[in-house]
C-alpha atoms as a PDB file:
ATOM      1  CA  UNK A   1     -30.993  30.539  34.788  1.00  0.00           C
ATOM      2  CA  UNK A   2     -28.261  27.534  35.586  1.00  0.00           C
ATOM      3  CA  UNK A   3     -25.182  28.015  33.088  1.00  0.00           C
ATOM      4  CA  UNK A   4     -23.135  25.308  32.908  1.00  0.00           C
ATOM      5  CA  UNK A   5     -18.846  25.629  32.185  1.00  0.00           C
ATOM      6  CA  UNK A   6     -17.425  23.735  29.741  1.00  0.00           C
ATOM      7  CA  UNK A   7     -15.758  21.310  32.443  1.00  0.00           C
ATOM      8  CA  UNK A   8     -19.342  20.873  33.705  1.00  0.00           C
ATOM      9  CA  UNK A   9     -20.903  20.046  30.701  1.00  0.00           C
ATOM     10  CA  UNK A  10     -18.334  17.898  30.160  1.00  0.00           C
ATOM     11  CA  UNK A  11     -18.927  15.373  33.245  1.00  0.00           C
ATOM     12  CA  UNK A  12     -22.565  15.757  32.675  1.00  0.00           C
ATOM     13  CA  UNK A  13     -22.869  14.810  29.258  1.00  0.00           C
ATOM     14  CA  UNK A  14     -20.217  11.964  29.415  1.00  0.00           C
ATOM     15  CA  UNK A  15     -18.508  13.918  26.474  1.00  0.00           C
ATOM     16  CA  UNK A  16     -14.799  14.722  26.976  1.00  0.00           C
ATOM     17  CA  UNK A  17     -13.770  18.949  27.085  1.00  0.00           C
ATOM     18  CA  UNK A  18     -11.571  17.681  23.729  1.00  0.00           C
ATOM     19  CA  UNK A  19     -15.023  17.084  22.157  1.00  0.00           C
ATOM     20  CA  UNK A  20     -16.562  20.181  23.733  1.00  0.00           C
ATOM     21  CA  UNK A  21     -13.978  21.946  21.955  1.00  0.00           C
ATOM     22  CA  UNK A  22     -14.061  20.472  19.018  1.00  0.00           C
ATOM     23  CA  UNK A  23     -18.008  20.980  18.725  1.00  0.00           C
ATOM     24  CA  UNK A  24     -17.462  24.683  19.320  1.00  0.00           C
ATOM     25  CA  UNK A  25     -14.847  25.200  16.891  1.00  0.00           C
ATOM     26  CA  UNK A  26     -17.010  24.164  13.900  1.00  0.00           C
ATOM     27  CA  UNK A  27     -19.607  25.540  15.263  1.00  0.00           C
ATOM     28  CA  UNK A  28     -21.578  22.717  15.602  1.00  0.00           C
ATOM     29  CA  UNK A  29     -22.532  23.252  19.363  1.00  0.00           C
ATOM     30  CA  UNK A  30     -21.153  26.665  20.619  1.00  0.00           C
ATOM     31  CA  UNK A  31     -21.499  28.221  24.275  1.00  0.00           C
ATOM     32  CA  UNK A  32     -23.924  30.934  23.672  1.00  0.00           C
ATOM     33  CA  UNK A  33     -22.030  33.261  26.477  1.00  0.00           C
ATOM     34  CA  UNK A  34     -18.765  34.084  27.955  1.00  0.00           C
ATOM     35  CA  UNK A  35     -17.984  35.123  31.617  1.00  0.00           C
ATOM     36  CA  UNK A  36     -16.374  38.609  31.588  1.00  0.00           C
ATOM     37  CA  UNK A  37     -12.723  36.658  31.649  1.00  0.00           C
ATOM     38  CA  UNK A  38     -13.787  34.808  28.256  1.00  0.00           C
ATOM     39  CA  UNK A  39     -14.888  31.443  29.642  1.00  0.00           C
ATOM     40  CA  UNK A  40     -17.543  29.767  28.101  1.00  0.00           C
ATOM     41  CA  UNK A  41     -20.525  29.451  29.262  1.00  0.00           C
ATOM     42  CA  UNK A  42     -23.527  27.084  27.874  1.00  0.00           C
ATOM     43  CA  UNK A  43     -27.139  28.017  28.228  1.00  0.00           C
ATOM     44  CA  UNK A  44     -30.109  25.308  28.503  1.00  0.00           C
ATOM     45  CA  UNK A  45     -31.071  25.621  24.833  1.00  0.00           C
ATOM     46  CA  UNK A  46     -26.918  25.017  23.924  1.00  0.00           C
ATOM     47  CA  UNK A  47     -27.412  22.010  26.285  1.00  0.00           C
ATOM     48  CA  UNK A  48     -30.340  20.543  24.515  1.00  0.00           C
ATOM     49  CA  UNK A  49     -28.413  21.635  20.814  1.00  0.00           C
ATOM     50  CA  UNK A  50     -25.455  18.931  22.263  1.00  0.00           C
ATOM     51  CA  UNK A  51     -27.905  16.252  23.783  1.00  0.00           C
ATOM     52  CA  UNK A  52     -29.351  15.838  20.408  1.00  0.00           C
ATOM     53  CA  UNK A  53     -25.992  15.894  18.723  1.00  0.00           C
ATOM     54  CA  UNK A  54     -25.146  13.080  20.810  1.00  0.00           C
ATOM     55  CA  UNK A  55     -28.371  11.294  19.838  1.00  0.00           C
ATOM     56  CA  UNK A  56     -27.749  11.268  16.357  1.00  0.00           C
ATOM     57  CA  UNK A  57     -24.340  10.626  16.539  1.00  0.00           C
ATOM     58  CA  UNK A  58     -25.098   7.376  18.423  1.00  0.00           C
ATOM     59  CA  UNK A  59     -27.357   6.829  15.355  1.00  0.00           C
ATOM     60  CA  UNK A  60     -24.497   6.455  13.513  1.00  0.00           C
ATOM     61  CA  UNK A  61     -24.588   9.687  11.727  1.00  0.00           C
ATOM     62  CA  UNK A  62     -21.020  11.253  10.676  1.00  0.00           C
ATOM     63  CA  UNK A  63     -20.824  15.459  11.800  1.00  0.00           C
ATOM     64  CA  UNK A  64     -21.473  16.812   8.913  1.00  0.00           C
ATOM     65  CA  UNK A  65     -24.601  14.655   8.726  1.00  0.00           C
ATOM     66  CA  UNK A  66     -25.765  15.618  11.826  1.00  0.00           C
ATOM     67  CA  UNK A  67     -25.068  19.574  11.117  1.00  0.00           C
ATOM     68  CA  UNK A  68     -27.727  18.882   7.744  1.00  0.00           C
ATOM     69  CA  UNK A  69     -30.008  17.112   9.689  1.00  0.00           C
ATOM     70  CA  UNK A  70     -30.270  20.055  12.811  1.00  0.00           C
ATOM     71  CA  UNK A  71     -29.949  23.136  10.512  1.00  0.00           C
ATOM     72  CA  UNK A  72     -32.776  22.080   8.068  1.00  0.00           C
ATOM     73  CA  UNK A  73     -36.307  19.657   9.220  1.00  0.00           C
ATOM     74  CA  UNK A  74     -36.443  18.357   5.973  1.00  0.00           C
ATOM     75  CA  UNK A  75     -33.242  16.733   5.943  1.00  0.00           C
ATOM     76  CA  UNK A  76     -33.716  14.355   8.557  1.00  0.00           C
ATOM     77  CA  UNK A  77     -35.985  11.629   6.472  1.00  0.00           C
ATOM     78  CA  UNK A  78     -33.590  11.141   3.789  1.00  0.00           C
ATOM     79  CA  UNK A  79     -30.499  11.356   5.944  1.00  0.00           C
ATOM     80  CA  UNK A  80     -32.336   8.527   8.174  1.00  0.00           C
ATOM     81  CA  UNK A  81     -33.551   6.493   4.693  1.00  0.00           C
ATOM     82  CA  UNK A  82     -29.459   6.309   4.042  1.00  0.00           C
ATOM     83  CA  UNK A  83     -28.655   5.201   7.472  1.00  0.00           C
ATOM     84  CA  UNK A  84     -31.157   2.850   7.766  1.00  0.00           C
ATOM     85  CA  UNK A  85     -30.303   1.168   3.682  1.00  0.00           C
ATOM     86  CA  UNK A  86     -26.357   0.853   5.382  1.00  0.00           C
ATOM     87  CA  UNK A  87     -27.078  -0.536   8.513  1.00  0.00           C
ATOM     88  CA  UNK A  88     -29.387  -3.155   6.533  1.00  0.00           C
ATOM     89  CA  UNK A  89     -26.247  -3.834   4.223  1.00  0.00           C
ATOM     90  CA  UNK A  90     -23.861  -3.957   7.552  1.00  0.00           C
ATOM     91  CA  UNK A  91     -26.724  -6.532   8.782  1.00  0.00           C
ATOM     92  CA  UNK A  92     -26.744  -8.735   5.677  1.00  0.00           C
ATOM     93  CA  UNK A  93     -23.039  -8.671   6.032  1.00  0.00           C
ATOM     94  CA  UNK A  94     -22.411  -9.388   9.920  1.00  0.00           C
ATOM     95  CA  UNK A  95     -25.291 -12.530   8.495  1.00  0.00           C
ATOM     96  CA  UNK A  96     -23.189 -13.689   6.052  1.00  0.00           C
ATOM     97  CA  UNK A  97     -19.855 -13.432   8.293  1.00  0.00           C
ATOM     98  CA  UNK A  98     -21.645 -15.194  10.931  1.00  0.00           C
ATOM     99  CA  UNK A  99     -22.901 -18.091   8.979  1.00  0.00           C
ATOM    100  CA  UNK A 100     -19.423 -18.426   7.611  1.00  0.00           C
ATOM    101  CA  UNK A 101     -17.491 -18.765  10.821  1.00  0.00           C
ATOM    102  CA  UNK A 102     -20.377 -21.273  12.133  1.00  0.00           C
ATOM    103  CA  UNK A 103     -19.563 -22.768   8.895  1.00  0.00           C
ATOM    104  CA  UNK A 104     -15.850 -23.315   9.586  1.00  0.00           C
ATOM    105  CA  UNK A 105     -16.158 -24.478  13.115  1.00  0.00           C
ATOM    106  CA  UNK A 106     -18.610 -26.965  12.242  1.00  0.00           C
ATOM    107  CA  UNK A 107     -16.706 -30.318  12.456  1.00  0.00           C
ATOM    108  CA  UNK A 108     -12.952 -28.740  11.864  1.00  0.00           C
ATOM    109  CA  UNK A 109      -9.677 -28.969  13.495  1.00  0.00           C
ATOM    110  CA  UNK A 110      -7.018 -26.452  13.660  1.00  0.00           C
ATOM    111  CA  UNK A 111      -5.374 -27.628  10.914  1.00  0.00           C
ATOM    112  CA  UNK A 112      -8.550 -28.161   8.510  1.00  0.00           C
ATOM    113  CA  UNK A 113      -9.361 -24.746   9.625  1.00  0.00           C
ATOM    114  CA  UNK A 114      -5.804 -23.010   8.564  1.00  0.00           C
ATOM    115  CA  UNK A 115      -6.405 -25.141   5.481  1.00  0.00           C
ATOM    116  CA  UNK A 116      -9.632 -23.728   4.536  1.00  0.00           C
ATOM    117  CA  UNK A 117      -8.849 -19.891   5.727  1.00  0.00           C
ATOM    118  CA  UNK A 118      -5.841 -20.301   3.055  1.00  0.00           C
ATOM    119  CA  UNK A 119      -8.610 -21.626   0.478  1.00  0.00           C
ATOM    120  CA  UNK A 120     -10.810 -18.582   1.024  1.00  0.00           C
ATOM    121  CA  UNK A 121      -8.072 -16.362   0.941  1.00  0.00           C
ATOM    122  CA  UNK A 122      -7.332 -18.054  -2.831  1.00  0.00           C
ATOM    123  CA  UNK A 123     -10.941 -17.833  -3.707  1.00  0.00           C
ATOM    124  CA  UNK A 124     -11.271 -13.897  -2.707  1.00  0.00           C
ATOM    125  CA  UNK A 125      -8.566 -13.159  -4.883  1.00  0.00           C
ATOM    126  CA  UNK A 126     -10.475 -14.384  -8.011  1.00  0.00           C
ATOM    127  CA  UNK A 127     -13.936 -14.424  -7.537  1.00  0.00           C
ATOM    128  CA  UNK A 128     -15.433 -10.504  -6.779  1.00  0.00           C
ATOM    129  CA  UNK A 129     -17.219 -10.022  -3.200  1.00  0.00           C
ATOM    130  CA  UNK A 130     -20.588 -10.422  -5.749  1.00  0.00           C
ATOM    131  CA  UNK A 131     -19.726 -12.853  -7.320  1.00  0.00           C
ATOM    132  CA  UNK A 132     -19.058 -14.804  -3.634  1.00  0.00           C
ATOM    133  CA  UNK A 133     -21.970 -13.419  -2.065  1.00  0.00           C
ATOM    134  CA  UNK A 134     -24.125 -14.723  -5.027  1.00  0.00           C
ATOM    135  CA  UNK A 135     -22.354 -18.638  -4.803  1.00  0.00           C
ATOM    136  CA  UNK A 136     -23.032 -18.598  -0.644  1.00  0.00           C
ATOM    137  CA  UNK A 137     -26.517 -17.075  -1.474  1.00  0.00           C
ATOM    138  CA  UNK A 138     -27.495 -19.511  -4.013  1.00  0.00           C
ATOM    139  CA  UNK A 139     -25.945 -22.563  -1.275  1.00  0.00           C
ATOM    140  CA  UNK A 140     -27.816 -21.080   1.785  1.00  0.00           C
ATOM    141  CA  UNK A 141     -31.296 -21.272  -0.591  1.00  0.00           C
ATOM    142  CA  UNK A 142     -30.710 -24.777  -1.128  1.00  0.00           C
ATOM    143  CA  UNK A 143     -30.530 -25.264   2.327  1.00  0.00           C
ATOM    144  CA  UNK A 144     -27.714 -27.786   3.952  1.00  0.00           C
ATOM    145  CA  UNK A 145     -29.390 -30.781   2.644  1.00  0.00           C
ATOM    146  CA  UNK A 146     -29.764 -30.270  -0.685  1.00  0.00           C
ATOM    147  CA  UNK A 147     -25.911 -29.061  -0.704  1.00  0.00           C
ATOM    148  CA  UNK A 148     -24.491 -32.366   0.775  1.00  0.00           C
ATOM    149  CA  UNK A 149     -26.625 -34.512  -1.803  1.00  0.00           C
ATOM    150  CA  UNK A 150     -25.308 -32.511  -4.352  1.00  0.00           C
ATOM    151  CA  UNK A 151     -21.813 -33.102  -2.990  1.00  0.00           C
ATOM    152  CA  UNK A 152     -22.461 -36.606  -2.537  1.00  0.00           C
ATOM    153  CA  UNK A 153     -23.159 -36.898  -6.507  1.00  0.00           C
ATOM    154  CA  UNK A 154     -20.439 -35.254  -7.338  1.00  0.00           C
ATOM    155  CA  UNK A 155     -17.826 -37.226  -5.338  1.00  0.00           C
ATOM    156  CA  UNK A 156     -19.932 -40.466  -7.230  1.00  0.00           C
ATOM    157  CA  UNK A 157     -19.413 -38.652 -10.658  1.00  0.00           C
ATOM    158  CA  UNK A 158     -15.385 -37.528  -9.417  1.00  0.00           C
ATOM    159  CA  UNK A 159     -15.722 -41.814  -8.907  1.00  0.00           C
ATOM    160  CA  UNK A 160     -16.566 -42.642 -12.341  1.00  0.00           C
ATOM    161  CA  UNK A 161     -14.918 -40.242 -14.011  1.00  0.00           C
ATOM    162  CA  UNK A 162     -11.776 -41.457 -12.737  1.00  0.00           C
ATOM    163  CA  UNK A 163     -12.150 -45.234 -13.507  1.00  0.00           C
ATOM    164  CA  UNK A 164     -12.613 -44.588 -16.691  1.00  0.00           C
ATOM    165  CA  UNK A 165      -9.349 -42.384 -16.961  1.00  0.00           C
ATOM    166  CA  UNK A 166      -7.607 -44.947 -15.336  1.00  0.00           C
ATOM    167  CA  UNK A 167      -9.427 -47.954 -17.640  1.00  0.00           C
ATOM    168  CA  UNK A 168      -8.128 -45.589 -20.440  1.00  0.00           C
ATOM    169  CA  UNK A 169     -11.612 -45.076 -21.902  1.00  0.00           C
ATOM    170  CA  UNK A 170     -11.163 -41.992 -24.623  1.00  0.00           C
ATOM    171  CA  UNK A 171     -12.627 -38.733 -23.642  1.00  0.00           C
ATOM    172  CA  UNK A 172     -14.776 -38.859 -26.785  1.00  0.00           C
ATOM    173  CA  UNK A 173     -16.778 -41.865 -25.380  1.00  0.00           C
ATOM    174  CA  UNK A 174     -20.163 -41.051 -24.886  1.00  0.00           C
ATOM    175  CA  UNK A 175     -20.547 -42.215 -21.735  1.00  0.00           C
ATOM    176  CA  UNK A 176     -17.657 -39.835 -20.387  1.00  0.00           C
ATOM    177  CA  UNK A 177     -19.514 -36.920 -22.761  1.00  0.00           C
ATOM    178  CA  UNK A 178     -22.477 -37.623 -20.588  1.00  0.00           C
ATOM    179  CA  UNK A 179     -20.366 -37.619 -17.183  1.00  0.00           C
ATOM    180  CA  UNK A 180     -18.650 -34.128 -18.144  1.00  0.00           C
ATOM    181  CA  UNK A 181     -22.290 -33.254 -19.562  1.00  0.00           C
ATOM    182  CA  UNK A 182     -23.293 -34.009 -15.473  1.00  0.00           C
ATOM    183  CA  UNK A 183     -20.640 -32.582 -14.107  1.00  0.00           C
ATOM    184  CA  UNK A 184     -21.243 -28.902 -15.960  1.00  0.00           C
ATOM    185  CA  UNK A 185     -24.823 -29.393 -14.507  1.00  0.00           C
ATOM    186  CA  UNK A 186     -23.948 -30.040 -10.702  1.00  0.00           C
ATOM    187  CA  UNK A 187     -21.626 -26.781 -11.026  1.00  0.00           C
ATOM    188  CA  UNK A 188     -23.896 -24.220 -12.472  1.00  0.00           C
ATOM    189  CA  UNK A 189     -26.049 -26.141  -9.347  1.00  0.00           C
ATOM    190  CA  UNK A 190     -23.298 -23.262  -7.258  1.00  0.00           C
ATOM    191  CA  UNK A 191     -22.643 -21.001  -9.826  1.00  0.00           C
ATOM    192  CA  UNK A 192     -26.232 -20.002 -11.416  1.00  0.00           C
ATOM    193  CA  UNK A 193     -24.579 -20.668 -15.192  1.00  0.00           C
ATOM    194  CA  UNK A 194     -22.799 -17.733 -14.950  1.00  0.00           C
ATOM    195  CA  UNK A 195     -20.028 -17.208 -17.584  1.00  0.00           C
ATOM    196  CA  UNK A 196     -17.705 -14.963 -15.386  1.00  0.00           C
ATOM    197  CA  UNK A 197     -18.033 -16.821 -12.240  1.00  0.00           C
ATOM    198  CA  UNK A 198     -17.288 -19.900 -14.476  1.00  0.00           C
ATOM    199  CA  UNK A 199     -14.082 -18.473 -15.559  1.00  0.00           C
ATOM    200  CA  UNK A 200     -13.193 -17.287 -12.660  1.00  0.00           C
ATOM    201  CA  UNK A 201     -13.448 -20.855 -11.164  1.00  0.00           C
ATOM    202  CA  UNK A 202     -11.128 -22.169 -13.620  1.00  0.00           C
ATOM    203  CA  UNK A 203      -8.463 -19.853 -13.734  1.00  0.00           C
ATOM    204  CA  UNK A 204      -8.479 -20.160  -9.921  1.00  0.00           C
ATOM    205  CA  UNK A 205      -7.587 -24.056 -10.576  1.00  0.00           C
ATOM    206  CA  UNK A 206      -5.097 -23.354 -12.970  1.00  0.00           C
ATOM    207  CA  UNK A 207      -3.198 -21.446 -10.996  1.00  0.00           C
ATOM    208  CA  UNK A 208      -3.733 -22.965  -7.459  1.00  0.00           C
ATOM    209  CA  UNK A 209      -4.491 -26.828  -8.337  1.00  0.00           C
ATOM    210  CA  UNK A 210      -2.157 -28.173  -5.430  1.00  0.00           C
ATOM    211  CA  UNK A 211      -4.248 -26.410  -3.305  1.00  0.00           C
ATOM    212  CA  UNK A 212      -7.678 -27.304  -4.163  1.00  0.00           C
ATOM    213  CA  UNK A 213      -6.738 -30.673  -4.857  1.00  0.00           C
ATOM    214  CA  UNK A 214      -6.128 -30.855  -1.462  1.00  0.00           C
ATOM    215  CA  UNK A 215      -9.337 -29.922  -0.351  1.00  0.00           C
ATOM    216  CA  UNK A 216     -11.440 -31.808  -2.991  1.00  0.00           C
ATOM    217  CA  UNK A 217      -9.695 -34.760  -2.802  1.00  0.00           C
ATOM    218  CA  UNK A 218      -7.728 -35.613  -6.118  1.00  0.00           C
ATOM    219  CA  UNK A 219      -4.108 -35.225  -7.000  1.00  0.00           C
ATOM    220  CA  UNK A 220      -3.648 -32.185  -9.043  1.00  0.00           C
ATOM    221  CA  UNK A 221      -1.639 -33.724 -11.774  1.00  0.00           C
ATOM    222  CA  UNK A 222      -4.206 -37.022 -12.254  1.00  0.00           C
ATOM    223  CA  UNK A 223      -5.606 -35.161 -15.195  1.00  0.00           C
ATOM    224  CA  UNK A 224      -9.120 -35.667 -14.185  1.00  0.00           C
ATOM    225  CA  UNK A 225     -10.205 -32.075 -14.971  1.00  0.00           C
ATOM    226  CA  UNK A 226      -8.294 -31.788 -18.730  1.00  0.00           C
ATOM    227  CA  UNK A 227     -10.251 -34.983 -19.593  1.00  0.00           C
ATOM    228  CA  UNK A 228     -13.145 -33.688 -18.461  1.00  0.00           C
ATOM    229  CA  UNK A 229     -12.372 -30.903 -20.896  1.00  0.00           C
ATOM    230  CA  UNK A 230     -11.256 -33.128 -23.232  1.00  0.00           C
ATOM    231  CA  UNK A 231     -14.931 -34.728 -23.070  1.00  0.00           C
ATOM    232  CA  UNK A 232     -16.598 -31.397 -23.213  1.00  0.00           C
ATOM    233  CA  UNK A 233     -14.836 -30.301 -26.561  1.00  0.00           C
ATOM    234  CA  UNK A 234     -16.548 -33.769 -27.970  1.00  0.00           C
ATOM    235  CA  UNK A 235     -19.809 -33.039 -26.930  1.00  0.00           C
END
């Protein structure tokens, strides 16, 4: 029967003698005979042992994985269950990546685009990979539409709100308790209401307002958003 040397098995399989090595010494795929001067020496059956290593390796599995799955039958559902539940979460997540750099190159220069990796970087620090997930989640539902209407409103509402700062109007007036009243309603619109992702929102404008301001369009120190507070308190 055809034997095959570890160099041999080496160029047929594609694997290097490193890995050959390797495989033997924790006895995941061992030559089943030596020569009479110690070589190795694999048999068909320790050729078919490392072909399906190999297989389930290039399913992703780590070694120890794949020693479970080829020492006991039963393993190899739940082992496969696991792989498959990752690889549906690494999915999701190349999904989300993707629609986030189609997102950035959609109408940006190099400079908007610096500007709005440095906001993300800003936002990641305060807001937990959930809590992001959930915002983007909640914007792709609405679909693109819906999220530049509700844009559109609130640069209109940003508009009246700050006339009637600058006509001096108190923050107690009812008609700028309605406007804040509006404005809590477009933002739970992105953050579903939630408390924490609320706070986290604000402390991330009090301590980065120059740069948000920059990208929403306001001067940080115009004291839009403490008399929107102000009219908040009144309500």
């Amino acid at each position: 029967m055809t034997r095959w040397s570890i160099g041999d098995l080496a160029k047929a399989s594609g694997l290097t003698v490193r890995t050959l090595y390797h495989y033997d010494e924790i006895g995941l795929v061992s030559a089943s005979e030596r020569t009479t001067s110690g070589h190795r020496r694999y048999t068909p059956e320790d050729v078919r042992r490392l072909y399906q290593v190999r297989s389930l390796r290039q399913l992703g599995l780590s070694l120890e994985e794949v020693r479970s799955a080829l020492s006991r039958s039963d393993s190899l559902r739940p082992i496969f269950e696991a792989q498959l539940a990752a690889l549906t979460t690494q999915v999701r997540q190349v999904d989300a990546l993707r629609s986030r750099i189609a997102a950035l190159l959609d109408g940006h220069t190099t400079e908007s685009l610096l500007s709005t990796l440095e906001m993300m970087s800003v936002y990641e620090s305060y807001f937990t990979a959930d809590q992001l997930n959930d915002m983007r989640s909640r914007a792709a539902s609405m679909g693109p539409e819906a999220v530049e209407a509700l844009k559109a409103s609130w640069l209109e509402l940003v508009k009246q709100i700050r006339q009637h700062l600058a006509d001096g109007t108190p923050p107690t007036d009812p008609r700028v308790v309605e406007l804040s009243r509006q404005w809590d309603a477009l933002g739970a619109e992105f953050t579903g209401g939630d408390p924490a992702i609320q706070a986290a929102a604000q402390r991330s404008w009090n301590e980065n307002k120059p740069a948000i301001s920059s990208q929403i369009g306001w001067l940080a120190d115009d004291g839009l958003v403490d008399y929107i507070g102000q009219a908040r308190a009144a309500r």
